[in-house]
C-alpha atoms as a PDB file:
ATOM      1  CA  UNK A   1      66.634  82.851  66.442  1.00  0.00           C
ATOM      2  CA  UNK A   2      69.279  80.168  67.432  1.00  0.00           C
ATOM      3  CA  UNK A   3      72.479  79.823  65.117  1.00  0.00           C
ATOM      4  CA  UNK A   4      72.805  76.152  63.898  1.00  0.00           C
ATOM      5  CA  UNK A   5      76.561  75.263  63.061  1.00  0.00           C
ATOM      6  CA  UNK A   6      77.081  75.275  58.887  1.00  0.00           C
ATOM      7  CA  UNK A   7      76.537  71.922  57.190  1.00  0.00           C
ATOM      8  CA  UNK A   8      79.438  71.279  54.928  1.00  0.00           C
ATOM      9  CA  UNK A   9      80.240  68.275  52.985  1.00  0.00           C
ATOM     10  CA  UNK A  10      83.733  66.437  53.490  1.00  0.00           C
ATOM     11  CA  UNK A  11      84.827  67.145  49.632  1.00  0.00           C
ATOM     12  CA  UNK A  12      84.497  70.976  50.410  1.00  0.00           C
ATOM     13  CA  UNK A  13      86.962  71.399  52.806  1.00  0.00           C
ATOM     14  CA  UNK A  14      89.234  68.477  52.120  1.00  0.00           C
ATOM     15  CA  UNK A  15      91.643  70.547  50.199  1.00  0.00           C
ATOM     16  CA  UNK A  16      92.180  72.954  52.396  1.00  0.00           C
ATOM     17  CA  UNK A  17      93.801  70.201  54.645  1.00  0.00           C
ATOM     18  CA  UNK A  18      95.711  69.082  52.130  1.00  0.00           C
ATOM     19  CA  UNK A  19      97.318  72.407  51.775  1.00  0.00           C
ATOM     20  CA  UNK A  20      98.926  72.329  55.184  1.00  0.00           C
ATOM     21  CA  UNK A  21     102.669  73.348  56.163  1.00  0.00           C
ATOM     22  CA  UNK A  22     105.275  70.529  57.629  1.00  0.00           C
ATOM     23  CA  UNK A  23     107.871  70.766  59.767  1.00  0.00           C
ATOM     24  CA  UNK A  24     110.388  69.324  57.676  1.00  0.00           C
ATOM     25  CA  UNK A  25     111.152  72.314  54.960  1.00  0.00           C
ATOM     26  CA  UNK A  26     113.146  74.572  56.456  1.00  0.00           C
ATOM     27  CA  UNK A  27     117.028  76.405  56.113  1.00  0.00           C
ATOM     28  CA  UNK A  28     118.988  78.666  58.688  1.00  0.00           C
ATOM     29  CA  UNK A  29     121.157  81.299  56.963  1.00  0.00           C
ATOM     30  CA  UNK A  30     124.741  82.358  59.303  1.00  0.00           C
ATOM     31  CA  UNK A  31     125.424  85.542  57.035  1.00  0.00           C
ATOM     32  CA  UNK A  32     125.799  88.099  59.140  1.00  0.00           C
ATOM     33  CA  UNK A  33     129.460  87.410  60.182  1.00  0.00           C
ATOM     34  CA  UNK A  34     130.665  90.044  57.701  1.00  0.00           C
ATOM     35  CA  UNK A  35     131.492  92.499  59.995  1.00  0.00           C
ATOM     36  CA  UNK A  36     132.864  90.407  62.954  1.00  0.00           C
ATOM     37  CA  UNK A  37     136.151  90.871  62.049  1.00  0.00           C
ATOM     38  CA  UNK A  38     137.914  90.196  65.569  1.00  0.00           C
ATOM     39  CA  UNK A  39     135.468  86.880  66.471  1.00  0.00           C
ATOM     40  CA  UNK A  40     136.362  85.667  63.181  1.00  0.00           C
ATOM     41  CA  UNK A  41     139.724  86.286  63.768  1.00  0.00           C
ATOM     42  CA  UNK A  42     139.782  84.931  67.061  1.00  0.00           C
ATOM     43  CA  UNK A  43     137.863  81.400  65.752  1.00  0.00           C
ATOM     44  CA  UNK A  44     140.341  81.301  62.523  1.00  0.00           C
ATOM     45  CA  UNK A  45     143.175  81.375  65.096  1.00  0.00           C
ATOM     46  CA  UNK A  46     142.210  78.741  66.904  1.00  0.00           C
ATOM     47  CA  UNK A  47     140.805  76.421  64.542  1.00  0.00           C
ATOM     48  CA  UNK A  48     141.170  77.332  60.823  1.00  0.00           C
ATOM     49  CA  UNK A  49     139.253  75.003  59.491  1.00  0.00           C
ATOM     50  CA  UNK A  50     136.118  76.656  60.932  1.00  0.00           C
ATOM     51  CA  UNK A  51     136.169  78.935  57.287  1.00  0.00           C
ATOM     52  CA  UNK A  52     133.731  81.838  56.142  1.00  0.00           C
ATOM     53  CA  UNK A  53     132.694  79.298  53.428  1.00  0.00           C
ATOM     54  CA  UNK A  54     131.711  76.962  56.395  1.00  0.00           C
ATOM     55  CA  UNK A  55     130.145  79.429  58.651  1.00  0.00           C
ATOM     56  CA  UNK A  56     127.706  80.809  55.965  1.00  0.00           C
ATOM     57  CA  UNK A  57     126.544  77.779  53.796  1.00  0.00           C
ATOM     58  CA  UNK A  58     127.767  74.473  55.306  1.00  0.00           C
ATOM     59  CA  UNK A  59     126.396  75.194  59.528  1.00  0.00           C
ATOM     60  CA  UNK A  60     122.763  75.903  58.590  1.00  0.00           C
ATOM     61  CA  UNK A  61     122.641  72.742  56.275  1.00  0.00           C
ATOM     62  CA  UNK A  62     123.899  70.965  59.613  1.00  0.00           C
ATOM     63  CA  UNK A  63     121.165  72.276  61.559  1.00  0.00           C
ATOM     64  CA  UNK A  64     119.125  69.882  62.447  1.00  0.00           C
ATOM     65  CA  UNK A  65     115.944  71.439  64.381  1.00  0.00           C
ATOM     66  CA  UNK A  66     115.306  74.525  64.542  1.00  0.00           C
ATOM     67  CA  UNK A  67     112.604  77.315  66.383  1.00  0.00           C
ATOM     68  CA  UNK A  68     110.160  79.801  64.493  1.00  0.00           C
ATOM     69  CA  UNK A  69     110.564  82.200  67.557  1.00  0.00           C
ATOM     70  CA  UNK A  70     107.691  82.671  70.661  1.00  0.00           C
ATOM     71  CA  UNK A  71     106.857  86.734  71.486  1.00  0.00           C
ATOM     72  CA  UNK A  72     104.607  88.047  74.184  1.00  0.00           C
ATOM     73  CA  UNK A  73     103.831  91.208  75.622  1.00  0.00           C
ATOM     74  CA  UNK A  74     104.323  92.359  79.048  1.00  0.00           C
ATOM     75  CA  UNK A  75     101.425  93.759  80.572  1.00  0.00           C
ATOM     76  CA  UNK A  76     100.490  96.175  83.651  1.00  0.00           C
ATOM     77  CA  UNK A  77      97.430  95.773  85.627  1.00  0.00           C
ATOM     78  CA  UNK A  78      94.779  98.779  85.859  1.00  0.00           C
ATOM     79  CA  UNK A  79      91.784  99.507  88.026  1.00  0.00           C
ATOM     80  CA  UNK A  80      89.684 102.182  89.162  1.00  0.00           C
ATOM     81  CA  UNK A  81      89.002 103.057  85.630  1.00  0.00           C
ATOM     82  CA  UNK A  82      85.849 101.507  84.757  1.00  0.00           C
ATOM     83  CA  UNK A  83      84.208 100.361  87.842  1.00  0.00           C
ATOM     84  CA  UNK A  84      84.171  95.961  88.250  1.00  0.00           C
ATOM     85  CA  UNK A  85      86.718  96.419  84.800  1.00  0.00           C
ATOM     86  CA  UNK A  86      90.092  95.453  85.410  1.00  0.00           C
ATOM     87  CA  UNK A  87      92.070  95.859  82.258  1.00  0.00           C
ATOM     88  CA  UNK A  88      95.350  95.381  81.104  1.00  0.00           C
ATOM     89  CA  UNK A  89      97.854  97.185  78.929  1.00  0.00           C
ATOM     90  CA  UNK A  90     100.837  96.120  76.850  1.00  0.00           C
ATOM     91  CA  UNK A  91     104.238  98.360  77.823  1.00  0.00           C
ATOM     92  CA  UNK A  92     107.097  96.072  76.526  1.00  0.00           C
ATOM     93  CA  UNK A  93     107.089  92.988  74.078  1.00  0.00           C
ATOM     94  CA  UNK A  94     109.391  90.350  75.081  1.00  0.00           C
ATOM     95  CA  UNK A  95     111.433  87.940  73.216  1.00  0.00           C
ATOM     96  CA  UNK A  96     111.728  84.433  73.966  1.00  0.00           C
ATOM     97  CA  UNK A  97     115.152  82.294  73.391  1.00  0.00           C
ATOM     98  CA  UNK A  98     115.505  80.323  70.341  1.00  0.00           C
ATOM     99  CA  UNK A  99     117.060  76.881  70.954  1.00  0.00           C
ATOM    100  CA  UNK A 100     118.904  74.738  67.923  1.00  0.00           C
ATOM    101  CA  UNK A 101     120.403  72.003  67.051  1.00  0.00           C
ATOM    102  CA  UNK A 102     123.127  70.976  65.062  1.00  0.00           C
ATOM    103  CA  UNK A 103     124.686  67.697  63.953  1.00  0.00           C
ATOM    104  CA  UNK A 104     128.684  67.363  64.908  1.00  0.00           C
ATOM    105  CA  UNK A 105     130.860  66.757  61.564  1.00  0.00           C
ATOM    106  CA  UNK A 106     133.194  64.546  61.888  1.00  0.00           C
ATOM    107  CA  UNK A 107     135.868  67.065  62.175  1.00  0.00           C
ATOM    108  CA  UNK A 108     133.920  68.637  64.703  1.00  0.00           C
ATOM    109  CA  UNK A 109     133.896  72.239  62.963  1.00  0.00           C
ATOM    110  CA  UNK A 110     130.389  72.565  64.377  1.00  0.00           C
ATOM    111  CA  UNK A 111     131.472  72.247  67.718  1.00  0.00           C
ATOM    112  CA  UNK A 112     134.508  74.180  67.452  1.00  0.00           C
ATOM    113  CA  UNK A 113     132.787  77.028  66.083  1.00  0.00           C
ATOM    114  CA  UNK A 114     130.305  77.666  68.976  1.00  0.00           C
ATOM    115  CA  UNK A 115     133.078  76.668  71.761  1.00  0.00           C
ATOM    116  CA  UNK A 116     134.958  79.663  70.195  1.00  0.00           C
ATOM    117  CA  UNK A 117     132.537  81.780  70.209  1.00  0.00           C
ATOM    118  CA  UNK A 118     132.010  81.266  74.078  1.00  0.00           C
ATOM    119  CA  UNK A 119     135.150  81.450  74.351  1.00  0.00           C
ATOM    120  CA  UNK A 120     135.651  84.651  72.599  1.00  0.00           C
ATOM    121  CA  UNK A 121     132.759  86.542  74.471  1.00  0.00           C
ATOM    122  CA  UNK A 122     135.144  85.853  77.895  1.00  0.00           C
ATOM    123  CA  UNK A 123     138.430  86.573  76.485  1.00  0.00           C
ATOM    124  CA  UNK A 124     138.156  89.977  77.337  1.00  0.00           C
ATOM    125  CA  UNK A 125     141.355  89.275  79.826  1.00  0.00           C
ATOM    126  CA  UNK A 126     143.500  87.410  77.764  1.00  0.00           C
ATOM    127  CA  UNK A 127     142.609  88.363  74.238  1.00  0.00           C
ATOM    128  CA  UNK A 128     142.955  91.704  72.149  1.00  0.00           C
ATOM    129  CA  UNK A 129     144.852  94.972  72.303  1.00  0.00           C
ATOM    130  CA  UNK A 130     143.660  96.124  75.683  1.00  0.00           C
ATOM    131  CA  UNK A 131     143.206  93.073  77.431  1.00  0.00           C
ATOM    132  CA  UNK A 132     145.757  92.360  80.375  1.00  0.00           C
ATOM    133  CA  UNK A 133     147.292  89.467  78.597  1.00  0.00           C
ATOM    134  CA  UNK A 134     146.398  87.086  81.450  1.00  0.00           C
ATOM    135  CA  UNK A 135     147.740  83.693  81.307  1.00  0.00           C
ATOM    136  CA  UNK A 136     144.883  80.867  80.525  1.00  0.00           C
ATOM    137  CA  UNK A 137     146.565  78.141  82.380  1.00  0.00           C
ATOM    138  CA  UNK A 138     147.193  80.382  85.329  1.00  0.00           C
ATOM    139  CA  UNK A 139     145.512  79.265  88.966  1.00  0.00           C
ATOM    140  CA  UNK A 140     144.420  82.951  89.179  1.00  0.00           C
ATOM    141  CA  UNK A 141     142.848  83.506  85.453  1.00  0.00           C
ATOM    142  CA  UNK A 142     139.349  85.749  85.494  1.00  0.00           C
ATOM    143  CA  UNK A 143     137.097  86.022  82.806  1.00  0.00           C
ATOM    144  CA  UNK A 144     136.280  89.883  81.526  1.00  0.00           C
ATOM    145  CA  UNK A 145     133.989  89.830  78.855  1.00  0.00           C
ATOM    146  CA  UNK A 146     134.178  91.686  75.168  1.00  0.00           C
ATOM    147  CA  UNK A 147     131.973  94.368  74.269  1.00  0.00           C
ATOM    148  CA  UNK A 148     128.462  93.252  73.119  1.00  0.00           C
ATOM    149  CA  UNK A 149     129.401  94.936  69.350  1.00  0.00           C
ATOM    150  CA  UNK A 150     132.500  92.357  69.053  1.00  0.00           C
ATOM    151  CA  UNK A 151     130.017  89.539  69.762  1.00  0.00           C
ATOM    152  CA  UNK A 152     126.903  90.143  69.013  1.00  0.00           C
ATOM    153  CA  UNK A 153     126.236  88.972  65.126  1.00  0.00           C
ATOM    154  CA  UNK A 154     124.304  91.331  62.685  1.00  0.00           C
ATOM    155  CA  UNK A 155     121.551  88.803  61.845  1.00  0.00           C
ATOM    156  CA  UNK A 156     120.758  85.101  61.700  1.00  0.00           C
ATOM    157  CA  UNK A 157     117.901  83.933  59.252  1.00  0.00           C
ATOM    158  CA  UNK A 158     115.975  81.056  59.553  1.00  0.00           C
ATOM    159  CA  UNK A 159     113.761  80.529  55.879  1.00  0.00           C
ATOM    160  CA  UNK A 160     110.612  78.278  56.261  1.00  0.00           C
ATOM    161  CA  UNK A 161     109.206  76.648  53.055  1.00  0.00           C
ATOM    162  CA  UNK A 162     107.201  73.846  51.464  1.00  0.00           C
ATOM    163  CA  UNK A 163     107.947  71.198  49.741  1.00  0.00           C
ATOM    164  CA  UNK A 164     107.463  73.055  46.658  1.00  0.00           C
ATOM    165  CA  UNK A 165     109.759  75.913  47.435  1.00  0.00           C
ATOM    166  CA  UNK A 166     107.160  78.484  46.329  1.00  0.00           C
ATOM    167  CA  UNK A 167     105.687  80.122  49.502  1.00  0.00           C
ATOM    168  CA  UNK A 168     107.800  80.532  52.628  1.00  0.00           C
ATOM    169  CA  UNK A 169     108.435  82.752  55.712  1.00  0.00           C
ATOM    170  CA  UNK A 170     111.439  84.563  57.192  1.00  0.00           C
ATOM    171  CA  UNK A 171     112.277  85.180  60.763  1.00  0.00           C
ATOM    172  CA  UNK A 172     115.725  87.350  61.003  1.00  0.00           C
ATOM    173  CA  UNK A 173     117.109  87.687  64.530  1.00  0.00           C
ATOM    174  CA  UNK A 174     119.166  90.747  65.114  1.00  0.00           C
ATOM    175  CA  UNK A 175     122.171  91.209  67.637  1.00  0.00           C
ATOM    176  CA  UNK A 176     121.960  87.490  68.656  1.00  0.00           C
ATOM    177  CA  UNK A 177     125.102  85.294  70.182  1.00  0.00           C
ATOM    178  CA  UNK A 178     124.831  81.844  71.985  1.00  0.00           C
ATOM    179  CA  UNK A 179     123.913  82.139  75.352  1.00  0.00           C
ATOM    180  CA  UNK A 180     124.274  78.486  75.998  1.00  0.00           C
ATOM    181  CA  UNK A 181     125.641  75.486  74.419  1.00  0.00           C
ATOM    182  CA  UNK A 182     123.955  71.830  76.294  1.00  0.00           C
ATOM    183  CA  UNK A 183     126.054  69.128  77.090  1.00  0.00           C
ATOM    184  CA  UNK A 184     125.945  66.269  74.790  1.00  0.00           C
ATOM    185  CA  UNK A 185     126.064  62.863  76.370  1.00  0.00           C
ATOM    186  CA  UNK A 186     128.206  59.828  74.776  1.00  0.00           C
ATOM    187  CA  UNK A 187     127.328  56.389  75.524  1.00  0.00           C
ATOM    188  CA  UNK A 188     129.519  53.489  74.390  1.00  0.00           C
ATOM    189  CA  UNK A 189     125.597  51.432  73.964  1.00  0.00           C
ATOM    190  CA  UNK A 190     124.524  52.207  70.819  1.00  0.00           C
ATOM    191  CA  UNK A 191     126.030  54.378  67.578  1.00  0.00           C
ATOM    192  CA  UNK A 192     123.769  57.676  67.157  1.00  0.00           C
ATOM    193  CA  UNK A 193     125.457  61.007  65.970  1.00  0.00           C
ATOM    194  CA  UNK A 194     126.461  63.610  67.810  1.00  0.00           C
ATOM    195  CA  UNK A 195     124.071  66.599  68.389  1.00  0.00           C
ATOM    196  CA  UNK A 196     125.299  69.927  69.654  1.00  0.00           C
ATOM    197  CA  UNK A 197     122.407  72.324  71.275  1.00  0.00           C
ATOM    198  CA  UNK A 198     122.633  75.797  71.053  1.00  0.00           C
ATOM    199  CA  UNK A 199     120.378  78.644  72.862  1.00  0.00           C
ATOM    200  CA  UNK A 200     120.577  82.005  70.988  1.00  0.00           C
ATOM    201  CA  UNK A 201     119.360  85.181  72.910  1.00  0.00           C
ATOM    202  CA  UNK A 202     118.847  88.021  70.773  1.00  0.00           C
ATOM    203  CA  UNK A 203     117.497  91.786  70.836  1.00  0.00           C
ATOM    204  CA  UNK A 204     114.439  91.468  68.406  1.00  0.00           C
ATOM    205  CA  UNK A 205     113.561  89.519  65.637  1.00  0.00           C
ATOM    206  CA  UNK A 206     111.928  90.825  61.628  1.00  0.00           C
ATOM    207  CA  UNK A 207     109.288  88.903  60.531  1.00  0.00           C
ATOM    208  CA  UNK A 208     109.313  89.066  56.638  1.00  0.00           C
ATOM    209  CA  UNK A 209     112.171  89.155  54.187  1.00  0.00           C
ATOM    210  CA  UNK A 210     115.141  91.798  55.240  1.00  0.00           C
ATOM    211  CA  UNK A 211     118.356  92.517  53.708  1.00  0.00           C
ATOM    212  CA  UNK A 212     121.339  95.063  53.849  1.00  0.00           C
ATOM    213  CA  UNK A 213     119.632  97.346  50.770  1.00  0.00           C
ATOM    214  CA  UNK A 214     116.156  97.557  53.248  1.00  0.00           C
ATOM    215  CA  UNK A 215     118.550  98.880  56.826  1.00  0.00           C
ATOM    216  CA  UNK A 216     120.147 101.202  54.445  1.00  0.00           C
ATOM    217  CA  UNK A 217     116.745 102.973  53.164  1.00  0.00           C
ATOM    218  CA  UNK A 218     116.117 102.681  56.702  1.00  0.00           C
ATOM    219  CA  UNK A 219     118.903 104.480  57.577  1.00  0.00           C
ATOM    220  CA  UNK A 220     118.817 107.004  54.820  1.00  0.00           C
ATOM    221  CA  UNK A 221     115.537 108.199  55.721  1.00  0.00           C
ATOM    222  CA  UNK A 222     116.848 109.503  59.277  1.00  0.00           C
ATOM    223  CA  UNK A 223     119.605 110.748  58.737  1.00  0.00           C
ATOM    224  CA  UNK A 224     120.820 113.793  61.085  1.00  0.00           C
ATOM    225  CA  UNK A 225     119.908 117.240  59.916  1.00  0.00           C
ATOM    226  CA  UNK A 226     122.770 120.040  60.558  1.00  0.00           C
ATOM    227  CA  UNK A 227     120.038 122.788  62.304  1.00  0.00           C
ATOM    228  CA  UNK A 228     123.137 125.199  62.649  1.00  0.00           C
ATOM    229  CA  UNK A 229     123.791 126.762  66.291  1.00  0.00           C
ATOM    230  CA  UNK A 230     121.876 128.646  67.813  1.00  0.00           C
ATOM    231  CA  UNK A 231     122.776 132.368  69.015  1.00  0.00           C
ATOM    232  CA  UNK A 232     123.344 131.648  72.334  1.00  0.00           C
ATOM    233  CA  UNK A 233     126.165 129.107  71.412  1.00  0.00           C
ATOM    234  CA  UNK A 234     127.699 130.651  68.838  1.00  0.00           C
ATOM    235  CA  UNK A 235     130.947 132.070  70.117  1.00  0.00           C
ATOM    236  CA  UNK A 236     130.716 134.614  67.623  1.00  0.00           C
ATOM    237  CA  UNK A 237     127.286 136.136  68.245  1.00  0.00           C
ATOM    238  CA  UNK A 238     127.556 135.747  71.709  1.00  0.00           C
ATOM    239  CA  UNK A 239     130.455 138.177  72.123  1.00  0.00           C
ATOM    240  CA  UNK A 240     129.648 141.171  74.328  1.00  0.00           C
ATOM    241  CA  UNK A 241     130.613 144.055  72.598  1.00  0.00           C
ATOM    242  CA  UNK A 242     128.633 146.696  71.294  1.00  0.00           C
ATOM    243  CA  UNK A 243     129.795 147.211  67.778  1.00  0.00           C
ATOM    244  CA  UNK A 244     128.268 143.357  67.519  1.00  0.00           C
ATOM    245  CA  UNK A 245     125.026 143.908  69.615  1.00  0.00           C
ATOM    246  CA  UNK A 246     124.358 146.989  67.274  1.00  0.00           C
ATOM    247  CA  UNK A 247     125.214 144.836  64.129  1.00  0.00           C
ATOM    248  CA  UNK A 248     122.680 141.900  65.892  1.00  0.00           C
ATOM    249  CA  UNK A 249     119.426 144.558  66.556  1.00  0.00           C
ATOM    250  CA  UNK A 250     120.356 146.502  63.028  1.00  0.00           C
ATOM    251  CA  UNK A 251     120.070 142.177  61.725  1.00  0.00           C
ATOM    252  CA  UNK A 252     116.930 141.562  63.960  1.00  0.00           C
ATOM    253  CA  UNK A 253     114.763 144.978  62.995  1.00  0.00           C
ATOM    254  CA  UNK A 254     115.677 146.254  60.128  1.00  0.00           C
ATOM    255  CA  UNK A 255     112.977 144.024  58.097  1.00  0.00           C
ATOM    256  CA  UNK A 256     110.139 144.790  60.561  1.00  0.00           C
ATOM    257  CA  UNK A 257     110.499 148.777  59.939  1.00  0.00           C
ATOM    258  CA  UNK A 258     107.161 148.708  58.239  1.00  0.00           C
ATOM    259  CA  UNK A 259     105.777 146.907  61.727  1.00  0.00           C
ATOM    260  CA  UNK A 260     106.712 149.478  63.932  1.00  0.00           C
ATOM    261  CA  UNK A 261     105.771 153.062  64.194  1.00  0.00           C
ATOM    262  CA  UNK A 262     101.968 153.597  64.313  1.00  0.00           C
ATOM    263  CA  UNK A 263      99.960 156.343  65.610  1.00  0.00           C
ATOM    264  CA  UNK A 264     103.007 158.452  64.391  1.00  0.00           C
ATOM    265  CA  UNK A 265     105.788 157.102  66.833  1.00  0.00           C
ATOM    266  CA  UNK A 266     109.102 156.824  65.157  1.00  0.00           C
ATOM    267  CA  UNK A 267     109.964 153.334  63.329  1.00  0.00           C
ATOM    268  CA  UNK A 268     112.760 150.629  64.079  1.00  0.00           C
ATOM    269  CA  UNK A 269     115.673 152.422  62.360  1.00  0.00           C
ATOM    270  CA  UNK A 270     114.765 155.786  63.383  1.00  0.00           C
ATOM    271  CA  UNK A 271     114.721 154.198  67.441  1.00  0.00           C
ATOM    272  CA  UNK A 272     118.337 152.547  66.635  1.00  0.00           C
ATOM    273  CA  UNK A 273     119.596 155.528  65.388  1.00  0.00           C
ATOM    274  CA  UNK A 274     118.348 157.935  68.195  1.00  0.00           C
ATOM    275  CA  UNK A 275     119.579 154.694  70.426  1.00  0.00           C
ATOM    276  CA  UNK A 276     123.274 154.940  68.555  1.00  0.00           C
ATOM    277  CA  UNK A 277     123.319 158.835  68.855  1.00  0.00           C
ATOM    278  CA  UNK A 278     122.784 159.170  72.446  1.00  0.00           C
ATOM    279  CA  UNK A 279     125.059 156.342  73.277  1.00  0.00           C
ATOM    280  CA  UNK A 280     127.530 158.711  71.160  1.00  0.00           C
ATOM    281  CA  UNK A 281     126.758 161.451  73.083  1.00  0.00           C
ATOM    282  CA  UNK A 282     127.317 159.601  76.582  1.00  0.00           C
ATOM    283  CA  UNK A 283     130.854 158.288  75.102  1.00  0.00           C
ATOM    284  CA  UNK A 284     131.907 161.801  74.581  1.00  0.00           C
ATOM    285  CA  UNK A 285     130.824 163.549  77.965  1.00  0.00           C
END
């Protein structure tokens, strides 16, 4: 019997379209720059005006678009399983680049900040306690990049709401850094503001809410577990010399004397005695 689409009147399902998220309710949250003591450093250095207070409340509110983040999976091709079936299997979920856009203050603390941190990620030559304290301005100046852990921030959050404020979603990317800033064209025809875009690359992203309280429950609940050493590493018990073997088999046996010894043959301790006496014995001839 054929299945005829449902009949349903306009007034039925006209709320649920009314009941539909925008585009336009959104917030991105730079407060994972905590720990980056040395790019901090390095940006305060150069422009102090780019503050903490800056970084973490007033750059998201200059954000101006902003990308809920693409994943796919990367699949492998099988055959020969199922014969005419060729199937495919996930082995690796990749993450797309997130590209945003900010407005340019007019102190240009926006742009500053993301220059810097290009900069700092290639100042490996120039800048910090082991660098080679290369001259920028010199015709020979290389770039050596910093270590991905002086670079790489902890998280950035991007918060989407409705116009109500009451339900939203979170996307948190971890261990992201700009991986491209676009040029930004200036015209003397016409007056429009300035727009700096940025493309983040990052290792993963959290769908849901996160904060530091959730990584350290996280944490806590693998923490390493001190198994001891083993006998075969331990210096101690590994010695070879006989007053310790006999101490090690007297250790090793001495519980399973009521194991040994049936059908009448002698038990554990009686065997390590006779063992002990006729090594004695030998000692003495």
């Amino acid at each position: 019997m054929p299945a005829y689409p449902r009949v349903k009147k306009t007034e039925r399902i006209r709320s649920l379209f009314q009941k539909v998220a925008t585009t336009n309710h959104y917030e991105v949250f730079f407060n994972g720059f905590g720990s980056m003591k040395r790019l901090r450093g390095y940006i305060t250095s150069k422009s102090p005006r780019v503050s903490n207070f800056f970084i973490s409340r007033d750059l998201g509110l200059l954000c101006n678009s902003a990308e809920l983040p693409a994943t796919s999976f990367a699949t492998s091709q099988v055959e020969g399983q199922r014969m005419g079936i060729v199937e495919k299997m996930a082995h690796t979920r990749v993450f797309t680049d997130a590209t945003f856009t900010f407005y340019v203050d007019s102190d240009y603390r926006a742009l500053e900040f993301f220059e810097l941190w290009h900069e700092f990620i290639a100042s490996g030559s120039h800048y910090g306690s082991n660098s080679d304290q290369i001259d920028r301005t010199h015709i020979a100046y290389y770039h050596r990049m910093q270590y991905p852990e002086e670079y790489k921030v902890d998280t950035i959050r991007i918060q989407k709401f409705n116009k109500d404020h009451f339900r939203s979603v979170e996307y948190t990317f971890l261990n992201a850094f700009p991986v491209a800033v676009s040029s930004m064209p200036v015209s003397y025809d016409g007056n429009n503001v300035l727009e700096c875009q940025v493309t983040f690359t990052y290792d993963r992203y959290f769908f849901g809410p996160i904060n530091s309280l959730d990584r350290r429950v996280f944490n806590s609940a693998y923490k390493e577990v001190d198994t001891g050493t083993s006998i075969g590493n331990d210096p101690v018990k590994s010695a070879d010399t006989s007053s310790e073997v006999g101490e090690t088999y007297e250790t090793s046996y001495e519980s399973e004397e009521n194991e040994w010894g049936p059908g009448g043959q002698p038990s554990a301790s009686e065997q390590i005695a006779l063992a002990n006496k006729n090594n004695s014995a030998d000692s003495e001839e």
